[in-house]
Protein backbone atom coordinates (compact mmCIF):
# COMPACT_ATOMS: atom_id res chain seq x y z
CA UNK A 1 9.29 -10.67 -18.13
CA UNK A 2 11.43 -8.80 -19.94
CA UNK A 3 11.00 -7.77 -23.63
CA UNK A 4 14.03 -9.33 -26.38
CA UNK A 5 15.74 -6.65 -28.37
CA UNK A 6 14.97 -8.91 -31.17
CA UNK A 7 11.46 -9.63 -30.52
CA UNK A 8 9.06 -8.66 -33.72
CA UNK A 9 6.26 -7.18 -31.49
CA UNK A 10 9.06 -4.84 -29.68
CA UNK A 11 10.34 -3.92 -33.21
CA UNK A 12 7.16 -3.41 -34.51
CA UNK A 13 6.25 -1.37 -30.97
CA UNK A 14 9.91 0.92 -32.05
CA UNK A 15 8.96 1.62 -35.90
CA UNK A 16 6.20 3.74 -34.62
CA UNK A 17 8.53 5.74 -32.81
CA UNK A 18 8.63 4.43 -29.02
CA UNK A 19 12.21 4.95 -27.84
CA UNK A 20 13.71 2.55 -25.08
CA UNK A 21 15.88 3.86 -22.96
CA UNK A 22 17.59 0.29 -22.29
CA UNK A 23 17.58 -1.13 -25.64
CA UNK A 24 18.37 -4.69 -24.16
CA UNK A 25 15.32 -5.10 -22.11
CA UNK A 26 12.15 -2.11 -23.36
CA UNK A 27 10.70 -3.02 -19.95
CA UNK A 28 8.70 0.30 -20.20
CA UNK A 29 6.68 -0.91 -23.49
CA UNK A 30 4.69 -3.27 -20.82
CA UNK A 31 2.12 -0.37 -19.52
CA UNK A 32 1.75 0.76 -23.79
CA UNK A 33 1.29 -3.22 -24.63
CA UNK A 34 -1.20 -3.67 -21.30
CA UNK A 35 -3.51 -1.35 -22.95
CA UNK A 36 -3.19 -2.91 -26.26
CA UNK A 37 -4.30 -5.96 -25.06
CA UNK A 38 -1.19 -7.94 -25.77
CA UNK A 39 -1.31 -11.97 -24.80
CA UNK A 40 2.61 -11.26 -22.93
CA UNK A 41 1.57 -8.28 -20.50
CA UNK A 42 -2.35 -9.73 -19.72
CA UNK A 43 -0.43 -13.12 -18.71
CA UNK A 44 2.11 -11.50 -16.58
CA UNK A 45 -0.78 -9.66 -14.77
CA UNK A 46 -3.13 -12.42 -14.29
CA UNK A 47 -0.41 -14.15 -12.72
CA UNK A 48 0.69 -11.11 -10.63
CA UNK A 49 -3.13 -11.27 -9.69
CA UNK A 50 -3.13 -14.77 -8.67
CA UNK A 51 0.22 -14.68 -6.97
CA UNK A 52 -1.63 -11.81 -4.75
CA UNK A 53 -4.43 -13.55 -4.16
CA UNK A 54 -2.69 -16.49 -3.27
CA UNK A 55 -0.69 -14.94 -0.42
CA UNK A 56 -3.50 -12.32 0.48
CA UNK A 57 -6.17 -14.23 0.29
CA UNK A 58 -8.56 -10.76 1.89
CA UNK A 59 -6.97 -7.72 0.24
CA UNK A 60 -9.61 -5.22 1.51
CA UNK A 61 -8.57 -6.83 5.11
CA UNK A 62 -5.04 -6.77 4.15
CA UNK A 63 -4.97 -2.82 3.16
CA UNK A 64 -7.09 -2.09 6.31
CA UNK A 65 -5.04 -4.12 8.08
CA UNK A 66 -1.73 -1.76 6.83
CA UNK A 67 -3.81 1.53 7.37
CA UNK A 68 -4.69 0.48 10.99
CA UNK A 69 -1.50 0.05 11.74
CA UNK A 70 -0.12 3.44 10.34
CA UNK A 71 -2.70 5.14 12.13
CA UNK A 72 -1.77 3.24 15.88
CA UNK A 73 1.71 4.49 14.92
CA UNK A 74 0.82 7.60 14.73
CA UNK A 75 -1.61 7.78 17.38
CA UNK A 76 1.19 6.89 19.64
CA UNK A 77 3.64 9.32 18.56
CA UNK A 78 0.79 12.14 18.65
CA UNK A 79 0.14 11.09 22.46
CA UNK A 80 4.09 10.91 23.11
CA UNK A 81 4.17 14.59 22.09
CA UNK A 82 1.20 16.37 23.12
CA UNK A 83 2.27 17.46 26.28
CA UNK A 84 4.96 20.01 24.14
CA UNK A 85 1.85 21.57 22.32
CA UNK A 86 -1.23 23.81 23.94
CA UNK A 87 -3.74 21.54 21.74
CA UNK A 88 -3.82 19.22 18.92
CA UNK A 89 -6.55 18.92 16.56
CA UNK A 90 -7.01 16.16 13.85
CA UNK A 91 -6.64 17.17 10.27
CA UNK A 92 -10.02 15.18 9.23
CA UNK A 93 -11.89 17.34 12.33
CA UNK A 94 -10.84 20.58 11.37
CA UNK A 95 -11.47 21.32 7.70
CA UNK A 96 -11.48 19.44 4.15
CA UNK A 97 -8.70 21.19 2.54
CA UNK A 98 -5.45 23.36 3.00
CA UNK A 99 -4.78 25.66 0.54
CA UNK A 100 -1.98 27.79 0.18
CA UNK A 101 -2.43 31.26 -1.82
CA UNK A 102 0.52 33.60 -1.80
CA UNK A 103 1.69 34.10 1.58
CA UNK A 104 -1.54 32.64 2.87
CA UNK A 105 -2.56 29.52 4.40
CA UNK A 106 -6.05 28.72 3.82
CA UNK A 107 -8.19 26.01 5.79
CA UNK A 108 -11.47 25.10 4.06
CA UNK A 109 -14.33 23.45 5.30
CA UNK A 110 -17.17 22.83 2.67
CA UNK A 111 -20.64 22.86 4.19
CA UNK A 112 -23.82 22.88 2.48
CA UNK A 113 -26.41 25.89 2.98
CA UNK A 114 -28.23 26.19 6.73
CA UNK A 115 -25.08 23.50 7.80
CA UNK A 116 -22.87 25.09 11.06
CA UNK A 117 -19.65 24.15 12.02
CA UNK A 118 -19.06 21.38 14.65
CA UNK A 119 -17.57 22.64 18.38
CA UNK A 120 -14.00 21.48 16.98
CA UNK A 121 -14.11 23.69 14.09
CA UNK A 122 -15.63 26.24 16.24
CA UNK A 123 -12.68 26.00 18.51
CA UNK A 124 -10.00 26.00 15.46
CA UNK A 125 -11.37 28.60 13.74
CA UNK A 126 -11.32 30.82 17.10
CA UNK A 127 -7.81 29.62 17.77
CA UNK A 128 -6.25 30.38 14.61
CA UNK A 129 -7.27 34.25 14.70
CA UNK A 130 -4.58 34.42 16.67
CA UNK A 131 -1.64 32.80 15.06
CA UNK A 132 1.23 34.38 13.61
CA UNK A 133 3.68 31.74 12.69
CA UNK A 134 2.87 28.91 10.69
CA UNK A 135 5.11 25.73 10.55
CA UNK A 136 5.48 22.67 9.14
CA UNK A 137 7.10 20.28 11.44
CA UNK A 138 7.84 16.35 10.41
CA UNK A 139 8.36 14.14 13.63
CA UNK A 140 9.62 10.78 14.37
């Protein structure tokens, strides 16, 4: 729903000194009049909402549904091209961050006090002692 040039709220919205970059339609005073509470914006949203709900009736199934099948996509690819690495670990199994620091790249696994690493970590750790090159590689 798009905002008139001429409408007295928009004008009103502009005086304070909100530019729009297409004066026609201010379609980026929505998210400013959203948290203002105005009646136009809530309206559009509960019907967004609605609309949603209507064709989704299960979002939390829907969204799984969506990650599920990103992850079988890439599960295939990974076991289409594992035979052109030595081994492949999981991101999740290895550490809980990647930092970069300078020229460095830095895997970090946070574990409380008394807590050891699992065997895959183990076996990362070890195996990275040894590398020299690092890439970054983005596959089909």
């Amino acid at each position: 729903m798009p905002f008139k040039h001429d409408d007295p709220k928009t004008k009103e919205i502009a005086a304070k000194g909100a530019r729009a970059k297409n004066t026609k339609y201010p379609e980026h005073y929505r998210k400013w009049l959203f948290k203002k509470g105005d009646s136009r914006t809530l309206a559009l949203s509960k019907k967004a909402v609605e609309v949603r709900h209507r064709k989704y009736p299960d979002l939390k199934k829907f969204y799984g549904d969506h990650g599920k099948m990103s992850r079988e996509y890439e599960n295939q690819i990974a076991e289409h091209i594992r035979k052109e690495y030595d081994k492949m670990f999981y991101a999740g199994s290895v550490c809980d961050r990647i930092a970069l620091r300078g020229q460095e790249l830095i895997f970090i696994e946070i574990k409380r006090p008394g807590e050891q690493l699992r065997p895959m970590q183990k076996e990362f750790a070890e195996a990275i002692k040894n590398v020299e090159n690092v890439l970054f590689e983005v596959r089909p």
